[in-house]
PDB file of N, CA and C in Angstrom:
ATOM      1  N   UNK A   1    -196.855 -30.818 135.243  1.00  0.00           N
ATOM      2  CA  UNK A   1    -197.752 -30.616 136.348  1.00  0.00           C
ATOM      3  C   UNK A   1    -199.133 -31.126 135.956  1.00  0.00           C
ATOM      4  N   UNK A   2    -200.116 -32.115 136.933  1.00  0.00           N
ATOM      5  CA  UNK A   2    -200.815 -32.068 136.582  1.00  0.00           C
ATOM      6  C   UNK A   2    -202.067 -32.530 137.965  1.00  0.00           C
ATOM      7  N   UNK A   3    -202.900 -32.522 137.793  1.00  0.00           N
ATOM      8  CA  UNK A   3    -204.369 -32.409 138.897  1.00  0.00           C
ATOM      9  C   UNK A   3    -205.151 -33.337 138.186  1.00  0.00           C
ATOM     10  N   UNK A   4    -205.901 -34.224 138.903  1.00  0.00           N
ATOM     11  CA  UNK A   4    -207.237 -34.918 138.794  1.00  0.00           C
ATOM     12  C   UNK A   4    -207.743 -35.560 139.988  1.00  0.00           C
ATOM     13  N   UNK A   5    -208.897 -34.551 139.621  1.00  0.00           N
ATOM     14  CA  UNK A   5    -209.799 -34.465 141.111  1.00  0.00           C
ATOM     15  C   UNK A   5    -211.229 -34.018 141.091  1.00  0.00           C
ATOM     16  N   UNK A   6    -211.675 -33.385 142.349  1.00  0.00           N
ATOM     17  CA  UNK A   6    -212.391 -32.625 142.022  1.00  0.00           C
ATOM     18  C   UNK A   6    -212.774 -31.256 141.891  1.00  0.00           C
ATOM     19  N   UNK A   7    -213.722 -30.483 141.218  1.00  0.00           N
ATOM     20  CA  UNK A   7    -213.838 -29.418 140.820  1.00  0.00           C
ATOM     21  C   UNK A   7    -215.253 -28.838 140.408  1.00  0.00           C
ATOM     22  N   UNK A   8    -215.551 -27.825 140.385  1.00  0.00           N
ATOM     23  CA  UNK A   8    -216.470 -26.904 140.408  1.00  0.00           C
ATOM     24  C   UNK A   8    -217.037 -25.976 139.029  1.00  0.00           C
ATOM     25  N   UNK A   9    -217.344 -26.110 138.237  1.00  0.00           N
ATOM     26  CA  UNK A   9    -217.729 -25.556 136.904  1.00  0.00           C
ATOM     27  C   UNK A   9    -219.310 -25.285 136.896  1.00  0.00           C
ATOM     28  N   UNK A  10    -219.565 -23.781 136.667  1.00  0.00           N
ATOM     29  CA  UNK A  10    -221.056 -23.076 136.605  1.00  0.00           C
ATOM     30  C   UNK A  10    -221.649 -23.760 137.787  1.00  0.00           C
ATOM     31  N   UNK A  11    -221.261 -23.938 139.310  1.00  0.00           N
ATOM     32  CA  UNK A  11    -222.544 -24.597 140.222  1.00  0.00           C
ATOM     33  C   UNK A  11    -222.438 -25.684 140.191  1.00  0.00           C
ATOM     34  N   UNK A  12    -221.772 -26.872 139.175  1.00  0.00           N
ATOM     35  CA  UNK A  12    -221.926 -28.102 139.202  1.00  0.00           C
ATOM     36  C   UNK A  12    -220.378 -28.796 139.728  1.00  0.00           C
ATOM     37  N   UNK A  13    -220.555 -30.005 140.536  1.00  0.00           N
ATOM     38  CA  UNK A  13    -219.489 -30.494 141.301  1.00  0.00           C
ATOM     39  C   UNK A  13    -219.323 -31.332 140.142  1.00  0.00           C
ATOM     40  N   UNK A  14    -217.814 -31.043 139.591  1.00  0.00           N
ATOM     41  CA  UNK A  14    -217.381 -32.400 138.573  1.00  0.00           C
ATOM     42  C   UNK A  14    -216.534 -32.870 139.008  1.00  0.00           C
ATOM     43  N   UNK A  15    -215.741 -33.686 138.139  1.00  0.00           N
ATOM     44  CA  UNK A  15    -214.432 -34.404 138.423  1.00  0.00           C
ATOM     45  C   UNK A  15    -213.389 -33.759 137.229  1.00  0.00           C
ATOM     46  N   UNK A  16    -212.072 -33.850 137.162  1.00  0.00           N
ATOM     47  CA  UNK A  16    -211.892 -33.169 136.125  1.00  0.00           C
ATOM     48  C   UNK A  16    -210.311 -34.016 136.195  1.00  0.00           C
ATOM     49  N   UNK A  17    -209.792 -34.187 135.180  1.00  0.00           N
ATOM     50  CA  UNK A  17    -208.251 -34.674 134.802  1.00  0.00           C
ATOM     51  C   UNK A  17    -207.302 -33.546 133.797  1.00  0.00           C
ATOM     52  N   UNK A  18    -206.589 -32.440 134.579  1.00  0.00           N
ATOM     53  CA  UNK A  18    -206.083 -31.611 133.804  1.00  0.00           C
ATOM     54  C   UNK A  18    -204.590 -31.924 133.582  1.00  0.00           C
ATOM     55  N   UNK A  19    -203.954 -31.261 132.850  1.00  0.00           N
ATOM     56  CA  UNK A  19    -202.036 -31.180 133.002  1.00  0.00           C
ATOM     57  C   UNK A  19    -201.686 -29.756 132.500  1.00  0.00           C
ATOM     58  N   UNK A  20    -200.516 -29.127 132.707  1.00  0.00           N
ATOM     59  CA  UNK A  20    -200.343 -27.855 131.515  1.00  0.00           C
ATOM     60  C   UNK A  20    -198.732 -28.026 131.323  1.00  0.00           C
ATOM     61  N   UNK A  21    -198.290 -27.132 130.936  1.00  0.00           N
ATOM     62  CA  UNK A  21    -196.864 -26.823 130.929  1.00  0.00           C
ATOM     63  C   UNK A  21    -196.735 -24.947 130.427  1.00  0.00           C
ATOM     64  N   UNK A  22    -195.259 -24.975 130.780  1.00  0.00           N
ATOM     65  CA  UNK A  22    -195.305 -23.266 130.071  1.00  0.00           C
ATOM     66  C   UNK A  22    -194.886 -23.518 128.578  1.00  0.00           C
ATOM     67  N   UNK A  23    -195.380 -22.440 127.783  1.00  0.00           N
ATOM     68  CA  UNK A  23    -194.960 -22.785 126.626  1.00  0.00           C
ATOM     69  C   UNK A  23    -194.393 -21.418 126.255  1.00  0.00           C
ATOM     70  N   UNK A  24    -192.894 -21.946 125.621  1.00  0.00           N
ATOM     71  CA  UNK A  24    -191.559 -20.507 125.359  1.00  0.00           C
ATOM     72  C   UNK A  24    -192.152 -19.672 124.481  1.00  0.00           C
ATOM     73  N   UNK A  25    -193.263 -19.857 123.271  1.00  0.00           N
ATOM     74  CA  UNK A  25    -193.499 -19.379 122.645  1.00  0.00           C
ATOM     75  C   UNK A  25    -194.373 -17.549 122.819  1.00  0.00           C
ATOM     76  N   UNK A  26    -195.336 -18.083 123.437  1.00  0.00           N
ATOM     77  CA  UNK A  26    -196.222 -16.871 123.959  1.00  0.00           C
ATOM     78  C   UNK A  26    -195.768 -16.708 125.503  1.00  0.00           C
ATOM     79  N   UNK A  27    -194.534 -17.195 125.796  1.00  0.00           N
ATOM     80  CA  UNK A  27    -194.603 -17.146 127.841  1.00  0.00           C
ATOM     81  C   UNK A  27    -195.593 -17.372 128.597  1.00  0.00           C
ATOM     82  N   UNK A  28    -196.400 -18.036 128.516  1.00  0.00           N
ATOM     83  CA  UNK A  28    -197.601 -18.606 129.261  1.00  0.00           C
ATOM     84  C   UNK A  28    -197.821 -19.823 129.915  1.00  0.00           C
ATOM     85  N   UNK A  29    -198.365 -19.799 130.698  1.00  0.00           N
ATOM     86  CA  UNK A  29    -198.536 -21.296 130.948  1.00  0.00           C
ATOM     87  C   UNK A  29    -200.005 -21.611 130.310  1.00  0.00           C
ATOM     88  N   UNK A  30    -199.868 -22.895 129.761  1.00  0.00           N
ATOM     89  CA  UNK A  30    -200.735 -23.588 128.823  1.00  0.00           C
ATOM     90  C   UNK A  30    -202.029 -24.768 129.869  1.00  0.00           C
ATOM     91  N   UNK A  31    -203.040 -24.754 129.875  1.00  0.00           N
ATOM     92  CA  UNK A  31    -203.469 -26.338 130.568  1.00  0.00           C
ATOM     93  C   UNK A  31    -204.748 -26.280 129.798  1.00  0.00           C
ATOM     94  N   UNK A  32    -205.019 -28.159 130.227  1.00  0.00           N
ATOM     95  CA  UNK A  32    -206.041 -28.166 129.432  1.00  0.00           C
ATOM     96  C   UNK A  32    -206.393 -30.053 129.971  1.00  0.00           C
ATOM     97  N   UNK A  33    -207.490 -29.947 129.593  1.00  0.00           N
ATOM     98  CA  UNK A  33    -207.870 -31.838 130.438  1.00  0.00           C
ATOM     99  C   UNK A  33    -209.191 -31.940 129.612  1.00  0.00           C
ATOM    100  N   UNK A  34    -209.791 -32.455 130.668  1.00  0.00           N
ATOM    101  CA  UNK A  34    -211.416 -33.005 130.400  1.00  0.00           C
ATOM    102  C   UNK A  34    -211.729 -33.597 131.887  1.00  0.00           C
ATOM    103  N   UNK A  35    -213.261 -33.298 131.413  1.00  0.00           N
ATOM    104  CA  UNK A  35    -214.257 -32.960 132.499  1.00  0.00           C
ATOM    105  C   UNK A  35    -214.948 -34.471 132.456  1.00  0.00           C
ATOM    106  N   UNK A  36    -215.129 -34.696 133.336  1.00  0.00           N
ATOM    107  CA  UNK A  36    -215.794 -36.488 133.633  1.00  0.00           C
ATOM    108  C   UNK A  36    -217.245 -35.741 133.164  1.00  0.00           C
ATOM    109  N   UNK A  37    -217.750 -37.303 132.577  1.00  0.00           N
ATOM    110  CA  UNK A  37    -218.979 -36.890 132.074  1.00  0.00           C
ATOM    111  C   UNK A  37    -220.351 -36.537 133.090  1.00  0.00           C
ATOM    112  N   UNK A  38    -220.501 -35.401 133.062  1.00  0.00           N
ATOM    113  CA  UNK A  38    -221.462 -34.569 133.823  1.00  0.00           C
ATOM    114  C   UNK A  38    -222.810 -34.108 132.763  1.00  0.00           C
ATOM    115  N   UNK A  39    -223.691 -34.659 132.675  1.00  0.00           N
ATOM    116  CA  UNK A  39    -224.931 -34.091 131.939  1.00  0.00           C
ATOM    117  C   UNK A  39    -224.834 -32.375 132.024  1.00  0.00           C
ATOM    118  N   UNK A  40    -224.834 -31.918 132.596  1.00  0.00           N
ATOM    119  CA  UNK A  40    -225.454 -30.046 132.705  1.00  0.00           C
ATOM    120  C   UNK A  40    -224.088 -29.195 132.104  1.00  0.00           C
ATOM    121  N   UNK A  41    -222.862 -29.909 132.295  1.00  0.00           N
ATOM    122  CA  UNK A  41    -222.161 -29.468 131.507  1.00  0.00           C
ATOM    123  C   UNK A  41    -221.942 -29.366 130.572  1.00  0.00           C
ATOM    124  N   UNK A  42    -222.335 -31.099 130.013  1.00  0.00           N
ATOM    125  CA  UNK A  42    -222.202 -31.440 128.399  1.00  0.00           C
ATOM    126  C   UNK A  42    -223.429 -29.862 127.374  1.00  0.00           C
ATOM    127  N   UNK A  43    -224.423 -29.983 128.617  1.00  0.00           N
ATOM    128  CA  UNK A  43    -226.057 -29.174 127.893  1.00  0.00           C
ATOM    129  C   UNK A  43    -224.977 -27.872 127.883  1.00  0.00           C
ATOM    130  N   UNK A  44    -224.257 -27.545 128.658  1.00  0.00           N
ATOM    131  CA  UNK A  44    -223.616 -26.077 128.858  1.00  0.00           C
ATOM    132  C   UNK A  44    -222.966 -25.907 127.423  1.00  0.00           C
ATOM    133  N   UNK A  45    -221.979 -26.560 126.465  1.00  0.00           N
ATOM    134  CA  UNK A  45    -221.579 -26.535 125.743  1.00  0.00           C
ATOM    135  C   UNK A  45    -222.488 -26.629 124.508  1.00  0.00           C
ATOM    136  N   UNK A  46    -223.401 -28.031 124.517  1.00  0.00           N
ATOM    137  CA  UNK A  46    -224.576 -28.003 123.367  1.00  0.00           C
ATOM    138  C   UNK A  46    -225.602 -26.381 122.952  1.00  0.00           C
ATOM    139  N   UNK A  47    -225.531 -25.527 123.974  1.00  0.00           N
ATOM    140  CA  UNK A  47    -226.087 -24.350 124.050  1.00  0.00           C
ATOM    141  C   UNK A  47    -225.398 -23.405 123.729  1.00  0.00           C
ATOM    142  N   UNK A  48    -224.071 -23.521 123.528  1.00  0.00           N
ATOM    143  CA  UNK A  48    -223.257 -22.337 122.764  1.00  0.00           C
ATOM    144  C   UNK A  48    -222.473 -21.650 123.769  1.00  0.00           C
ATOM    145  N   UNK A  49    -222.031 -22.142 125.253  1.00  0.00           N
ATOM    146  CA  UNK A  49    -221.799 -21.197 126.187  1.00  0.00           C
ATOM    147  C   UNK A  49    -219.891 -21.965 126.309  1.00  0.00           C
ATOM    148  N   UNK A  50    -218.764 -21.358 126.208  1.00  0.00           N
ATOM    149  CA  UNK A  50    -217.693 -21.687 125.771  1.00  0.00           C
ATOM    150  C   UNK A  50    -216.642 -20.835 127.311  1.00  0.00           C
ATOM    151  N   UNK A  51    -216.744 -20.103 127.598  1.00  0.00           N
ATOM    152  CA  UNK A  51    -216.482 -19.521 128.282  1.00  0.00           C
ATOM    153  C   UNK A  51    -217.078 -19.059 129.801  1.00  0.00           C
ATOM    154  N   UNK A  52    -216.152 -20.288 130.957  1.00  0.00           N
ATOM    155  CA  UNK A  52    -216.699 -20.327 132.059  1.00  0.00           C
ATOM    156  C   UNK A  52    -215.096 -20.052 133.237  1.00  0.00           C
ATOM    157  N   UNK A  53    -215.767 -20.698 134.063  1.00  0.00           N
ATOM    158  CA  UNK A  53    -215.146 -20.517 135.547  1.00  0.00           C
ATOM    159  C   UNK A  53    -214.886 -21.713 136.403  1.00  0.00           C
ATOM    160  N   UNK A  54    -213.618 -22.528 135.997  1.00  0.00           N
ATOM    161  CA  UNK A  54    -213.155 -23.386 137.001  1.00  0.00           C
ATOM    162  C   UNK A  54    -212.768 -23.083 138.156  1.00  0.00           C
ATOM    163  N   UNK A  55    -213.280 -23.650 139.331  1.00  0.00           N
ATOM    164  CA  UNK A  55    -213.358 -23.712 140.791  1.00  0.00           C
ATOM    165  C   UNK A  55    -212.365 -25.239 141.188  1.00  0.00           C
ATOM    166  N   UNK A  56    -211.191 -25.198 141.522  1.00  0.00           N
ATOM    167  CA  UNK A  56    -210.562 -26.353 142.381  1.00  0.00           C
ATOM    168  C   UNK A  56    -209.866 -25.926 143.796  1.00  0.00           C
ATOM    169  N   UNK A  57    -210.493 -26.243 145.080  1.00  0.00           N
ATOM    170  CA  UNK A  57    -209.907 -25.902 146.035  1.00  0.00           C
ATOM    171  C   UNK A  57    -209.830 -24.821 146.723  1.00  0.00           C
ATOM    172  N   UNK A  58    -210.661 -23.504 146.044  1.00  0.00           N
ATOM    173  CA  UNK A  58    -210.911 -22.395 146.401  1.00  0.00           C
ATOM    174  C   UNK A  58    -210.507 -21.572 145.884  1.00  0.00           C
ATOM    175  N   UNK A  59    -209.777 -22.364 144.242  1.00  0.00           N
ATOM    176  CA  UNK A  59    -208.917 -21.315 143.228  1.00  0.00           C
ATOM    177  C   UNK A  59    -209.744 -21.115 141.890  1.00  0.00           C
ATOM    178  N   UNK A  60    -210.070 -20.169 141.485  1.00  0.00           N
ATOM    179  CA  UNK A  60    -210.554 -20.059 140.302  1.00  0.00           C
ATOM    180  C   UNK A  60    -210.109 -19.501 138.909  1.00  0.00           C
ATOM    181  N   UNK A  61    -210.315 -19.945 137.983  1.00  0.00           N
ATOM    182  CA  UNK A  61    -209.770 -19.598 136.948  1.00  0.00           C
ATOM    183  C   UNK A  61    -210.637 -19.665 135.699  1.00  0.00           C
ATOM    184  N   UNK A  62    -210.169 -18.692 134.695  1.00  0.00           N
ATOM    185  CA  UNK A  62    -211.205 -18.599 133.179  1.00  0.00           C
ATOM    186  C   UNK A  62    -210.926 -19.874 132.883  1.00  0.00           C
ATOM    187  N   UNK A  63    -211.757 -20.321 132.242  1.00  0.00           N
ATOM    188  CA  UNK A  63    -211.516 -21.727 131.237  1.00  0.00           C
ATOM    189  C   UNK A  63    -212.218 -21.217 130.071  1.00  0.00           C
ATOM    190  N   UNK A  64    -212.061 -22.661 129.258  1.00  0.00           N
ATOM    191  CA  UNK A  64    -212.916 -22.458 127.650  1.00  0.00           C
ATOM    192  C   UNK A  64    -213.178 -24.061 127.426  1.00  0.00           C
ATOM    193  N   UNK A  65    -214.762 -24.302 127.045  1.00  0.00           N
ATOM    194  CA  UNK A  65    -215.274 -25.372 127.013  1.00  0.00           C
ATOM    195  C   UNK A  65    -214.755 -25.552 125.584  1.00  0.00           C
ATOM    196  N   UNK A  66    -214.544 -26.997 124.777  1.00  0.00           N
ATOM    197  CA  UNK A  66    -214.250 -27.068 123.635  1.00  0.00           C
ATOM    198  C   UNK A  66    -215.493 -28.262 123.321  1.00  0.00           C
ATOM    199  N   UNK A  67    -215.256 -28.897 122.728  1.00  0.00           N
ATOM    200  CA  UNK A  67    -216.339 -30.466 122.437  1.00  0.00           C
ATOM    201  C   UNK A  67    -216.417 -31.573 122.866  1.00  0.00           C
ATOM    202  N   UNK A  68    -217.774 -31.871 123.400  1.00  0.00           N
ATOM    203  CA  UNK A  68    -217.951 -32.989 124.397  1.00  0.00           C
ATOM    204  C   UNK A  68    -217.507 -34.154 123.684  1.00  0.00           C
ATOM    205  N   UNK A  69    -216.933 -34.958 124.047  1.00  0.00           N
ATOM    206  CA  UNK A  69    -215.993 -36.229 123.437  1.00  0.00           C
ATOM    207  C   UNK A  69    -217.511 -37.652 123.472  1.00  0.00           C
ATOM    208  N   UNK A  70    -217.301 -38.526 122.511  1.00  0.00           N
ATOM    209  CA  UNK A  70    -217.677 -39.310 122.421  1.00  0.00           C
ATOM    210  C   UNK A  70    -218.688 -40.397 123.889  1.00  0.00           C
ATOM    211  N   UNK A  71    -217.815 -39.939 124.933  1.00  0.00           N
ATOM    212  CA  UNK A  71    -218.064 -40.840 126.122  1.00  0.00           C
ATOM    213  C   UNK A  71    -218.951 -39.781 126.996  1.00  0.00           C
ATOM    214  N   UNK A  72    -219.125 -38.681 126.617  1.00  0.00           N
ATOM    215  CA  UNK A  72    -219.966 -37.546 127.560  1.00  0.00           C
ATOM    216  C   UNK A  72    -218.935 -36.726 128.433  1.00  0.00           C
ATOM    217  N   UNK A  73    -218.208 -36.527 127.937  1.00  0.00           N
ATOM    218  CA  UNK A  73    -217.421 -35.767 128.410  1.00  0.00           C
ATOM    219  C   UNK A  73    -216.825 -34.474 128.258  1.00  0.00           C
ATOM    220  N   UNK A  74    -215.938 -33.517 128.427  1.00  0.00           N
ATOM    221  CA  UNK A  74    -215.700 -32.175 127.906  1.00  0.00           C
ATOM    222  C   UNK A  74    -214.509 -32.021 127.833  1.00  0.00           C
ATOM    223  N   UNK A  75    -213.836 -31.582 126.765  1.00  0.00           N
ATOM    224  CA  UNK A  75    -212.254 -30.411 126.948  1.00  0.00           C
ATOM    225  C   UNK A  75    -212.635 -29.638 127.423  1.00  0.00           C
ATOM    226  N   UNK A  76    -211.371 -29.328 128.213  1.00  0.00           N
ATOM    227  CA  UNK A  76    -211.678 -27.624 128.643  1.00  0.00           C
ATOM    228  C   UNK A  76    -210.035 -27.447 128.657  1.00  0.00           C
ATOM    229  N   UNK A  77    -209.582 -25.990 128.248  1.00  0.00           N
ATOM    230  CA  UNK A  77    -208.423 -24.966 128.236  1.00  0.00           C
ATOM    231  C   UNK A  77    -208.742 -24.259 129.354  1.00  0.00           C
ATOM    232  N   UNK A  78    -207.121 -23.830 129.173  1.00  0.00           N
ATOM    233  CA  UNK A  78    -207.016 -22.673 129.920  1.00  0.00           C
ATOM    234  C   UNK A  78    -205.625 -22.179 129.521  1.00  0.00           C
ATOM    235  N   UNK A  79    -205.434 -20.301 130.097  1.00  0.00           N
ATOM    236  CA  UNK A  79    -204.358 -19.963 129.436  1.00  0.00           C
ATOM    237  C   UNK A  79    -203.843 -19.012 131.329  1.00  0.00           C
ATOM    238  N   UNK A  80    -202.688 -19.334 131.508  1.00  0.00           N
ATOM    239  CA  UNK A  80    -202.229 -18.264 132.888  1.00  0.00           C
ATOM    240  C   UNK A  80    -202.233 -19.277 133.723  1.00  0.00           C
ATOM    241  N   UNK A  81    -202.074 -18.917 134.669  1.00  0.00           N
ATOM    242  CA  UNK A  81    -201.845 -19.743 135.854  1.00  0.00           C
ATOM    243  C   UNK A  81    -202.877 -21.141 136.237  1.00  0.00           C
ATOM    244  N   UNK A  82    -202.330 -22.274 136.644  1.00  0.00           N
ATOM    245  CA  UNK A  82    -203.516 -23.653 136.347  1.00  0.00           C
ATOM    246  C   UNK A  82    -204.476 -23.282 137.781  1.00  0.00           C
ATOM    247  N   UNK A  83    -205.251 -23.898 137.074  1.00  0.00           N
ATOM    248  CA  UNK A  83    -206.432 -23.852 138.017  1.00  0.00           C
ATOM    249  C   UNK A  83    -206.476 -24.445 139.363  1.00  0.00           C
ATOM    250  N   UNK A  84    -205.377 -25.317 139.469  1.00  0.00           N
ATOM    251  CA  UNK A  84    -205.244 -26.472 141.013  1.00  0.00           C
ATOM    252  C   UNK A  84    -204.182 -25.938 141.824  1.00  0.00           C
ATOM    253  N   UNK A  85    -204.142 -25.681 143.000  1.00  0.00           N
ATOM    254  CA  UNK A  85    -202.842 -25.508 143.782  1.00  0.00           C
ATOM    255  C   UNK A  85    -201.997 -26.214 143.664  1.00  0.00           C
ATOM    256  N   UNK A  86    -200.962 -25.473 144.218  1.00  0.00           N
ATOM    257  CA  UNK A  86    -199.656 -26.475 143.982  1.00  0.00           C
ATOM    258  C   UNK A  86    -199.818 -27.370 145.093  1.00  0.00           C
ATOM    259  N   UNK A  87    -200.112 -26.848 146.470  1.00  0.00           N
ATOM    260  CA  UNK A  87    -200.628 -27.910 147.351  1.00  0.00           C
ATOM    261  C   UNK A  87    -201.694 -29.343 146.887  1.00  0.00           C
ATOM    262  N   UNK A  88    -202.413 -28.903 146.595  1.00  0.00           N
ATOM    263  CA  UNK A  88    -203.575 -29.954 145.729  1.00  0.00           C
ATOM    264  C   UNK A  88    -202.322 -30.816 144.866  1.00  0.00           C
ATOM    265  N   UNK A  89    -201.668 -30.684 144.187  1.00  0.00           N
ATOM    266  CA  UNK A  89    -200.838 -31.381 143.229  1.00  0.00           C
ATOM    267  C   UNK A  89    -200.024 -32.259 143.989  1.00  0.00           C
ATOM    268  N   UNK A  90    -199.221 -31.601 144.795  1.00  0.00           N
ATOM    269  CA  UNK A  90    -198.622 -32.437 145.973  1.00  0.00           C
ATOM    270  C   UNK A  90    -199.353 -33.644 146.798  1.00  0.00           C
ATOM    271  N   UNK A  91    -200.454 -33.413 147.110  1.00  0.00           N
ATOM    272  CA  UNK A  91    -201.838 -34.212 147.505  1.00  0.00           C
ATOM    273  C   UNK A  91    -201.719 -36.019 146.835  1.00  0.00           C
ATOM    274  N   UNK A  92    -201.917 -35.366 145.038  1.00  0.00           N
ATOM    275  CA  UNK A  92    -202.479 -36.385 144.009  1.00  0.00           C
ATOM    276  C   UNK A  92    -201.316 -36.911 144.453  1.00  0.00           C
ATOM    277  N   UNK A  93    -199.627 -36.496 143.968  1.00  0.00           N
ATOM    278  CA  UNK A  93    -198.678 -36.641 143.615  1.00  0.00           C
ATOM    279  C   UNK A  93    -198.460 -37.882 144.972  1.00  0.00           C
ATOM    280  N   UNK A  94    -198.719 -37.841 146.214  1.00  0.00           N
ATOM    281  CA  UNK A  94    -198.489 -38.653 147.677  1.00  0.00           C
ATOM    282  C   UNK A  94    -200.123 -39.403 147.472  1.00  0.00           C
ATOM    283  N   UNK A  95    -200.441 -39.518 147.318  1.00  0.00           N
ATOM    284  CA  UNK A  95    -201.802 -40.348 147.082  1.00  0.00           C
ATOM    285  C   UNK A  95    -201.506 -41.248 146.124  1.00  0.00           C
ATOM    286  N   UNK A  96    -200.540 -41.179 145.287  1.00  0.00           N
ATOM    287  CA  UNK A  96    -200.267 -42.135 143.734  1.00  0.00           C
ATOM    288  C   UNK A  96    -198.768 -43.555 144.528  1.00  0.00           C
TER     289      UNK A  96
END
């Protein structure tokens, strides 16, 4: 499964390219992407703040910022249910 689109992190409109899967180990579902390079986000992470709130579509979910990549960009995790509807996925999935 996977989403890239747009999305909502602390107030700021990003773009974001996620995927997850469940993983047998802990029974969870796993996701995790990166965030198109957004200045106020990148500062969000340079400041020590790791733990936010993805917004896609009117769904929200915990995330966890990891390290802005070379090009200005961000990882971000997540653990439980993905952050994009399954509708939204269907969307990308007929748009491709």
């Amino acid at each position: 499964m996977s989403y890239h689109g747009p999305a909502r992190l602390a107030g700021t409109p990003v773009r974001v390219h996620l995927s997850g899967r469940w993983e047998p180990v802990d029974g969870r579902y796993h996701w995790r992407g990166r965030i198109e390079p957004e200045p106020k986000v990148a500062r969000l992470v340079r400041s020590g703040r790791r733990d936010v709130e993805l917004r896609v579509a009117g769904r929200t979910s915990p995330a966890r910022l990891a390290e802005v990549d070379p090009w200005g960009g961000v990882r971000i995790t997540g653990v439980g249910d993905p952050p994009w509807p399954a509708e939204a996925e269907r969307e990308h999935a007929d748009a491709e």
